[in-house]
Protein backbone atom coordinates (compact mmCIF):
# COMPACT_ATOMS: atom_id res chain seq x y z
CA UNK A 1 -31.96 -58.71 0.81
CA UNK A 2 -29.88 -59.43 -1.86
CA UNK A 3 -31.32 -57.24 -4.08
CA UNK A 4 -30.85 -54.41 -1.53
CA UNK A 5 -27.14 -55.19 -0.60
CA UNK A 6 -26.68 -54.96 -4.79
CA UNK A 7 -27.69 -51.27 -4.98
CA UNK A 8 -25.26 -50.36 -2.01
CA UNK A 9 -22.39 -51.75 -4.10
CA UNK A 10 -20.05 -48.52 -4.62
CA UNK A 11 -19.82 -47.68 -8.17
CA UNK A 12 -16.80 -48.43 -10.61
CA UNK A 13 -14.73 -45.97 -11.93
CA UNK A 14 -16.16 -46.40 -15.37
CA UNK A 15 -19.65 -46.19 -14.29
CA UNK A 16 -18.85 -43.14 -12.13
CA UNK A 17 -17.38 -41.37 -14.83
CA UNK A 18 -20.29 -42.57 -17.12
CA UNK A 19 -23.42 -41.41 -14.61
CA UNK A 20 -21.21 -37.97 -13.45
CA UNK A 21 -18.60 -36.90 -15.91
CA UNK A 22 -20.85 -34.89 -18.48
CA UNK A 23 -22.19 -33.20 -15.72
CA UNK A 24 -18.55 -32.49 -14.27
CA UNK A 25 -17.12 -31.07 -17.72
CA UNK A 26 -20.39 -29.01 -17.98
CA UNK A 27 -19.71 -27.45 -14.70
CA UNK A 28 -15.75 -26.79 -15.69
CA UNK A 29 -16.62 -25.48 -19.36
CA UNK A 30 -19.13 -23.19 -17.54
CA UNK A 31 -16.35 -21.84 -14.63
CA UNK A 32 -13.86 -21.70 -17.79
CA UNK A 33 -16.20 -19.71 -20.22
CA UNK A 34 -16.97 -17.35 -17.10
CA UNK A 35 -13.64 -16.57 -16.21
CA UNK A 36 -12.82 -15.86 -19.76
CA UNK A 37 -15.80 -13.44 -19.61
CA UNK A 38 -14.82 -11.65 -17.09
CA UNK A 39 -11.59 -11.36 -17.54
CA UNK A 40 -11.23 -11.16 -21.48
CA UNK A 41 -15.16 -9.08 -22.20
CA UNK A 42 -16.73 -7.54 -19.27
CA UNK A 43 -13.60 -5.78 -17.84
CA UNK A 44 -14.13 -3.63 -21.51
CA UNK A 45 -17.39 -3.58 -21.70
CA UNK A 46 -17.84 -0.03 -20.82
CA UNK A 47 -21.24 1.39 -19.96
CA UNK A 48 -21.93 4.95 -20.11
CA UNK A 49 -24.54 5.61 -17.33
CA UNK A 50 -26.87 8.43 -18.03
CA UNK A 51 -28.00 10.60 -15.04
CA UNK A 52 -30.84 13.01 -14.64
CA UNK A 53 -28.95 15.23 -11.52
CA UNK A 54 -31.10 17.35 -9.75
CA UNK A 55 -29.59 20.07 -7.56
CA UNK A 56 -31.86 22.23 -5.41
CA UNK A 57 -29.50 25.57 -5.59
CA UNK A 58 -28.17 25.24 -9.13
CA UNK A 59 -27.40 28.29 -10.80
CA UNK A 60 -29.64 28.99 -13.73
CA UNK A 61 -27.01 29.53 -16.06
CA UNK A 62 -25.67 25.48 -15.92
CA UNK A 63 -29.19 24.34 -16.61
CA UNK A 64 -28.92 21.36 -18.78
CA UNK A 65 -25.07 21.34 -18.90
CA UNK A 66 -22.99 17.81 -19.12
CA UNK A 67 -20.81 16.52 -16.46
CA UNK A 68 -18.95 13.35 -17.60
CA UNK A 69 -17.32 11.19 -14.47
CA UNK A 70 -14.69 8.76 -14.69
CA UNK A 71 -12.80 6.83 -11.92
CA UNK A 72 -10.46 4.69 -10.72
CA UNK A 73 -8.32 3.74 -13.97
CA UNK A 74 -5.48 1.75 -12.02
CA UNK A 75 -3.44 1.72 -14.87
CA UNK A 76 -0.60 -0.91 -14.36
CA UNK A 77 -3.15 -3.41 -12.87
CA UNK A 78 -3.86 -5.74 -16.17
CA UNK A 79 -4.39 -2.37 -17.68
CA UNK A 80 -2.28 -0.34 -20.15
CA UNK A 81 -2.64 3.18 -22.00
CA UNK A 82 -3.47 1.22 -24.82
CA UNK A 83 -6.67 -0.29 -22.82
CA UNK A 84 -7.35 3.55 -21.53
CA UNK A 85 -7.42 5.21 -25.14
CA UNK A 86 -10.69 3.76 -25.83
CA UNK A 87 -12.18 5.43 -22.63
CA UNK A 88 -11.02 9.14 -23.50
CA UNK A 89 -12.71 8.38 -26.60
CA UNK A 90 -16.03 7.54 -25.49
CA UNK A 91 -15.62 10.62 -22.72
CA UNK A 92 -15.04 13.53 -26.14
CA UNK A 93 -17.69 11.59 -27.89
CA UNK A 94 -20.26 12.57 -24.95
CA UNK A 95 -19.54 16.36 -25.43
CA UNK A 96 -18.43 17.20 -21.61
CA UNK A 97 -19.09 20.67 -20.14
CA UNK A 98 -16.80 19.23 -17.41
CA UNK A 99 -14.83 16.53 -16.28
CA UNK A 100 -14.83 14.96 -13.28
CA UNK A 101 -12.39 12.55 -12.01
CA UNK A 102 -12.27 11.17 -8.86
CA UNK A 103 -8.75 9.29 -7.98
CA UNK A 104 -6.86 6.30 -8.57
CA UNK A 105 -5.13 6.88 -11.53
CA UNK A 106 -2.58 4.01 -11.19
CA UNK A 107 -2.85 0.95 -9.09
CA UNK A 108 0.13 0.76 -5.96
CA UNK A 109 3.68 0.32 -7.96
CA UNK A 110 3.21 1.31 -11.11
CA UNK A 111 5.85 4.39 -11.04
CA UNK A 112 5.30 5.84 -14.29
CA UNK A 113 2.15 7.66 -14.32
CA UNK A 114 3.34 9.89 -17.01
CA UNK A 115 2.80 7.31 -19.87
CA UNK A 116 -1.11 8.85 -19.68
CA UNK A 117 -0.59 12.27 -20.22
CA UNK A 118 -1.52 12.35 -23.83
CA UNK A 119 -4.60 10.78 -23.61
CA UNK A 120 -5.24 12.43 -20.14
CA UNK A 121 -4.41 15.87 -22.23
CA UNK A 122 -6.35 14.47 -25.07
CA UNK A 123 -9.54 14.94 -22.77
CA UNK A 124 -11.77 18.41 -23.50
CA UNK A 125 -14.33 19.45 -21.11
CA UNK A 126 -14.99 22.75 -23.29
CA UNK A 127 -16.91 25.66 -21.19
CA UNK A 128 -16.22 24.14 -17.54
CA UNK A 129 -12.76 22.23 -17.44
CA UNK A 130 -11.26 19.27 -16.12
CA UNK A 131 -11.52 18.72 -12.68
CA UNK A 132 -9.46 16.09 -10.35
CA UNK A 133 -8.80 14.24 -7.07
CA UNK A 134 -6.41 11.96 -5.90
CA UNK A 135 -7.05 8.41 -4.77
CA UNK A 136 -5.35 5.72 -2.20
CA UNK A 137 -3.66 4.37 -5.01
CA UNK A 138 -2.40 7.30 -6.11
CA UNK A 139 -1.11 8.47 -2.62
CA UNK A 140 2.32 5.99 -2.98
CA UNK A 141 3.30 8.55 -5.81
CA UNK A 142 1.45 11.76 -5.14
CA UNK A 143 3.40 14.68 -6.66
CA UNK A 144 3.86 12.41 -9.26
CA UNK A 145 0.43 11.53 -9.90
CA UNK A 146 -0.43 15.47 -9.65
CA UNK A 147 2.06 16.65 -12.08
CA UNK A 148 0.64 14.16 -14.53
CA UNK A 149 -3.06 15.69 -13.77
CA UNK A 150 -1.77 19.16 -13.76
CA UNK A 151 0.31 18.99 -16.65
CA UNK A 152 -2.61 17.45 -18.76
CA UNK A 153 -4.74 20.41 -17.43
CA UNK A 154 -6.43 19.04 -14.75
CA UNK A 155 -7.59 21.54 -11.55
CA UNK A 156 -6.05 18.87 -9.05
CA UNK A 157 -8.07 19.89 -5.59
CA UNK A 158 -6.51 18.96 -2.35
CA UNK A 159 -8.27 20.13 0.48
CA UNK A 160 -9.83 23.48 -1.58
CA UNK A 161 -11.83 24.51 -4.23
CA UNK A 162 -12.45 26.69 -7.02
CA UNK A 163 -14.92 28.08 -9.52
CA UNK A 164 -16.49 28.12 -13.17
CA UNK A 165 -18.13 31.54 -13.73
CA UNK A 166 -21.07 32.19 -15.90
CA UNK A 167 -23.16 35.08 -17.04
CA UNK A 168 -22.07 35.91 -13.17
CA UNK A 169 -23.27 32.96 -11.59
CA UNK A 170 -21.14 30.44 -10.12
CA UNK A 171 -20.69 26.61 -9.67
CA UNK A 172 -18.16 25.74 -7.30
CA UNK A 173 -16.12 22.59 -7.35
CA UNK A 174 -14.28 21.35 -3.96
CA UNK A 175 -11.75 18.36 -3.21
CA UNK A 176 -10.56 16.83 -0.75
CA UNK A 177 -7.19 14.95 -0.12
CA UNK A 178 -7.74 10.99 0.44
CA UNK A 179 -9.51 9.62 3.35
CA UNK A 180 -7.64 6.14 3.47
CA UNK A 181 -3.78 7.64 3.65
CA UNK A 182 -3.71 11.57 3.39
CA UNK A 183 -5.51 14.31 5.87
CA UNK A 184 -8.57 15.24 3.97
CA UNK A 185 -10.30 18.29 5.33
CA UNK A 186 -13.96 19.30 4.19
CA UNK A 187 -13.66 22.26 6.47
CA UNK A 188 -10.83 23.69 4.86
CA UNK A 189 -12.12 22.43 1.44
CA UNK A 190 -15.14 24.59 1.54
CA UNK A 191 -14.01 27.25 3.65
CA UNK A 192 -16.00 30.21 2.65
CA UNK A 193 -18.61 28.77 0.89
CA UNK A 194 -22.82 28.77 2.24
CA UNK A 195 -26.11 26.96 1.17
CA UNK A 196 -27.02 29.57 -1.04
CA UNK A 197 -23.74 28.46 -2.75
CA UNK A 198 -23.38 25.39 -5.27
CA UNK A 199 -20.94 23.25 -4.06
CA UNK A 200 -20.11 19.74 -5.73
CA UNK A 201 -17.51 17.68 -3.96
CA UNK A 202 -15.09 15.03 -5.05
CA UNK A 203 -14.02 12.63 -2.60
CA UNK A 204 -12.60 9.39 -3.83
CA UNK A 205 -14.09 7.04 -0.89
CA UNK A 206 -17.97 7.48 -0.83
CA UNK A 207 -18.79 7.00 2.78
CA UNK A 208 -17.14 10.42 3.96
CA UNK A 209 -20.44 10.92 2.43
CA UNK A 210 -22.20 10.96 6.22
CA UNK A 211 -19.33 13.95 7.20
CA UNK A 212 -20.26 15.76 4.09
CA UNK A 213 -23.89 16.56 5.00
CA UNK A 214 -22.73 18.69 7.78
CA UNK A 215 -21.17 21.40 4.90
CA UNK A 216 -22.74 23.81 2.69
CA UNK A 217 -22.00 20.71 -0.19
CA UNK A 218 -25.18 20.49 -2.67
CA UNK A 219 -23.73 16.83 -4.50
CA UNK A 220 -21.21 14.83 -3.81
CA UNK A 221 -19.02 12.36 -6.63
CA UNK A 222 -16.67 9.41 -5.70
CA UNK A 223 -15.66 6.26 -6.87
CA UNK A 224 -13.14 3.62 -5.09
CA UNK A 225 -15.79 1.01 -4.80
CA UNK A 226 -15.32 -0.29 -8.32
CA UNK A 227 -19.37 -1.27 -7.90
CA UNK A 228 -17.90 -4.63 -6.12
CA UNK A 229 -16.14 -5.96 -9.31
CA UNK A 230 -17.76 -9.24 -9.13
CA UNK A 231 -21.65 -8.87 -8.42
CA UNK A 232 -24.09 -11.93 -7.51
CA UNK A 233 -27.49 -11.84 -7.96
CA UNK A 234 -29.74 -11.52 -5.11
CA UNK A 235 -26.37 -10.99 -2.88
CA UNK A 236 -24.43 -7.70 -4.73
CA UNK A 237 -20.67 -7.01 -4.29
CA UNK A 238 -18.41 -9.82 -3.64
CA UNK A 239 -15.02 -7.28 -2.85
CA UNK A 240 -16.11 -4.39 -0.57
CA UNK A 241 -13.86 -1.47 -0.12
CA UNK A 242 -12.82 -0.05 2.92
CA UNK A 243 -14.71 3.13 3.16
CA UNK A 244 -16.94 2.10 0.25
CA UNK A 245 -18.95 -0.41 2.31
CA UNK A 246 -22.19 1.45 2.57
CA UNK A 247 -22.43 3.36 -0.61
CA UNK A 248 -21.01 1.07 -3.29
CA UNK A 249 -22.52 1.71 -6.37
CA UNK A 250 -25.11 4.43 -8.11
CA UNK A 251 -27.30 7.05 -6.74
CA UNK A 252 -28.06 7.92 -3.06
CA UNK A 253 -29.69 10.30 -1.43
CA UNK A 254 -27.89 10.89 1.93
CA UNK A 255 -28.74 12.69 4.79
CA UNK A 256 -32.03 14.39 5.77
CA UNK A 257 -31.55 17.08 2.97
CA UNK A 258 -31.01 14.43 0.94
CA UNK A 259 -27.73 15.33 -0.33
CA UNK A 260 -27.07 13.70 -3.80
CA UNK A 261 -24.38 11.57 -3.75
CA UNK A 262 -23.38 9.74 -6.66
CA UNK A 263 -20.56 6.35 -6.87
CA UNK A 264 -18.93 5.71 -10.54
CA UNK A 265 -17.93 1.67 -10.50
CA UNK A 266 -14.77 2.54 -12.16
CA UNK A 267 -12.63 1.90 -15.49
CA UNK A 268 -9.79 -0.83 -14.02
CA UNK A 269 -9.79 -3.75 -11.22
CA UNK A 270 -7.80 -4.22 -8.17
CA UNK A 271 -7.18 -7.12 -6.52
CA UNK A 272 -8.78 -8.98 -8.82
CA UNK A 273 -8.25 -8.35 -12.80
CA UNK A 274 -12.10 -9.64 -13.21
CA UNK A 275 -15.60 -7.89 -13.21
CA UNK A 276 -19.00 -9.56 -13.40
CA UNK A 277 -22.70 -8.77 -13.16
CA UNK A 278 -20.56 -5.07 -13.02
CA UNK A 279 -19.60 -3.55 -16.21
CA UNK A 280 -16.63 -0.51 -15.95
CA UNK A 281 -18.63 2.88 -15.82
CA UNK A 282 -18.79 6.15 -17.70
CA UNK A 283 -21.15 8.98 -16.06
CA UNK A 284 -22.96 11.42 -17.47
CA UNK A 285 -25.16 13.87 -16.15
CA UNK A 286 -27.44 16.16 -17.19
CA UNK A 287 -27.81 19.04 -14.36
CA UNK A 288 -31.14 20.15 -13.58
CA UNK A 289 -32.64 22.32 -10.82
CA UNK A 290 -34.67 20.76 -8.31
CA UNK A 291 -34.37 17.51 -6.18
């Protein structure tokens, strides 16, 4: 009984420290070194994603060309010009047909948008241009935000669309205004436009996705999700978007004609100035017909 009542005794403070305190620093050093990583590495640890992008009704004539994506930038948000000018690097060092880019230049409060234009201008998408949408961010300083897009010779679309033209074929490109704060209209957006037609669409918040299917719109691009940010293994995103909750991240195929839709993860943060498990994104993809 004695013996019994002797192993019940609490521990001292020495002994505790002795039997638990390596594993208790191992557990801090291991929630310091990832919060250094994913604040300090992974948040510039771009990846440039490679897609194959078959389109069923693709003109001959853009057979093989490049579109490069980028999204969601936020600069302002633990994220400077300085951080961006790497990006527009890597983007002319993938020799872009066309740019896309699908909203969220600058992160809510950050008033001077214009600090990008040289690097935004510094972007060449060489036979098929550089193409634009706004995002919720964005919305607090619109016009602003447009200018900025338009001055560095970005086709801003807001609720319309336009065309690249070759050998008489043509690839049409629509936008829409933001889901979360403007008055986006797909109707208006395509007006004109059939299924024998090409039509991509950029739409900053994926899951307008499931309205999309009802227009003549062959692909669809977004972003807004930023993949999640933080991304756990056998769970996925930790921070889920508002209108980014069922396509987050990647390729889907929405729809029963199985409309391509595809959802860049993003340059910046919000919310959070971290990312783990979900490394800032560069797209590129190679059209082909088919699907």
């Amino acid at each position: 009984m004695g013996e019994f009542q002797s192993k019940l005794q609490p521990l001292t403070r020495r002994a505790f420290l002795k039997k638990y305190g390596k594993m208790y620093l191992g557990v801090l050093a291991a929630g310091l070194i990832t919060g250094t990583y994913s604040y300090k590495i992974e948040r510039f640890w771009y990846q440039v994603k490679e897609i194959k992008l078959k389109i069923k009704n693709l003109p001959k004539a853009f057979e093989g060309w490049r579109i490069v994506q980028f999204s969601d930038v936020h600069l302002g948000f633990h994220y400077g010009v300085d951080d961006f000018q790497h990006v527009t690097k890597l983007i002319n060092g993938l020799n872009p047909d066309i740019i896309f880019f699908t909203g969220d230049l600058v992160q809510i409060g950050n008033y001077h948008p214009e600090a990008a234009i040289p690097l935004l201008q510094s972007l060449k998408g060489l036979r098929g241009g550089k193409w634009a949408v706004i995002g919720n961010h964005d919305f607090y300083t619109k016009s602003q935000v447009i200018n900025v897009l338009q001055t560095s010779q970005f086709k801003v679309l807001d609720n319309s669309h336009d065309f690249i033209e070759v050998n008489q074929q043509r690839l049409y490109i629509a936008g829409i205004d933001d889901l979360m704060y403007g008055s986006p209209n797909i109707e208006k957006a395509v007006e004109g436009r059939t299924e024998q037609d090409c039509v991509f669409l950029l739409a900053h918040e994926p899951d307008i996705a499931d309205e999309s299917i009802k227009y003549p719109i062959s692909a669809q691009f977004s972003g807004h999700s930023h993949g999640g940010q933080i991304r756990l293994p056998f769970y996925g995103p930790i921070i889920k978007q508002v209108l980014a909750r069922k396509y987050s991240d990647g390729l889907y195929k929405v729809g029963v004609n199985k409309m391509p839709l595809y959802v860049n993860r993003g340059i910046g943060t919000t919310k959070l100035a971290v990312r783990f498990h979900c490394r800032p994104e560069i797209t590129v993809f190679h059209l082909t017909t088919g699907g």
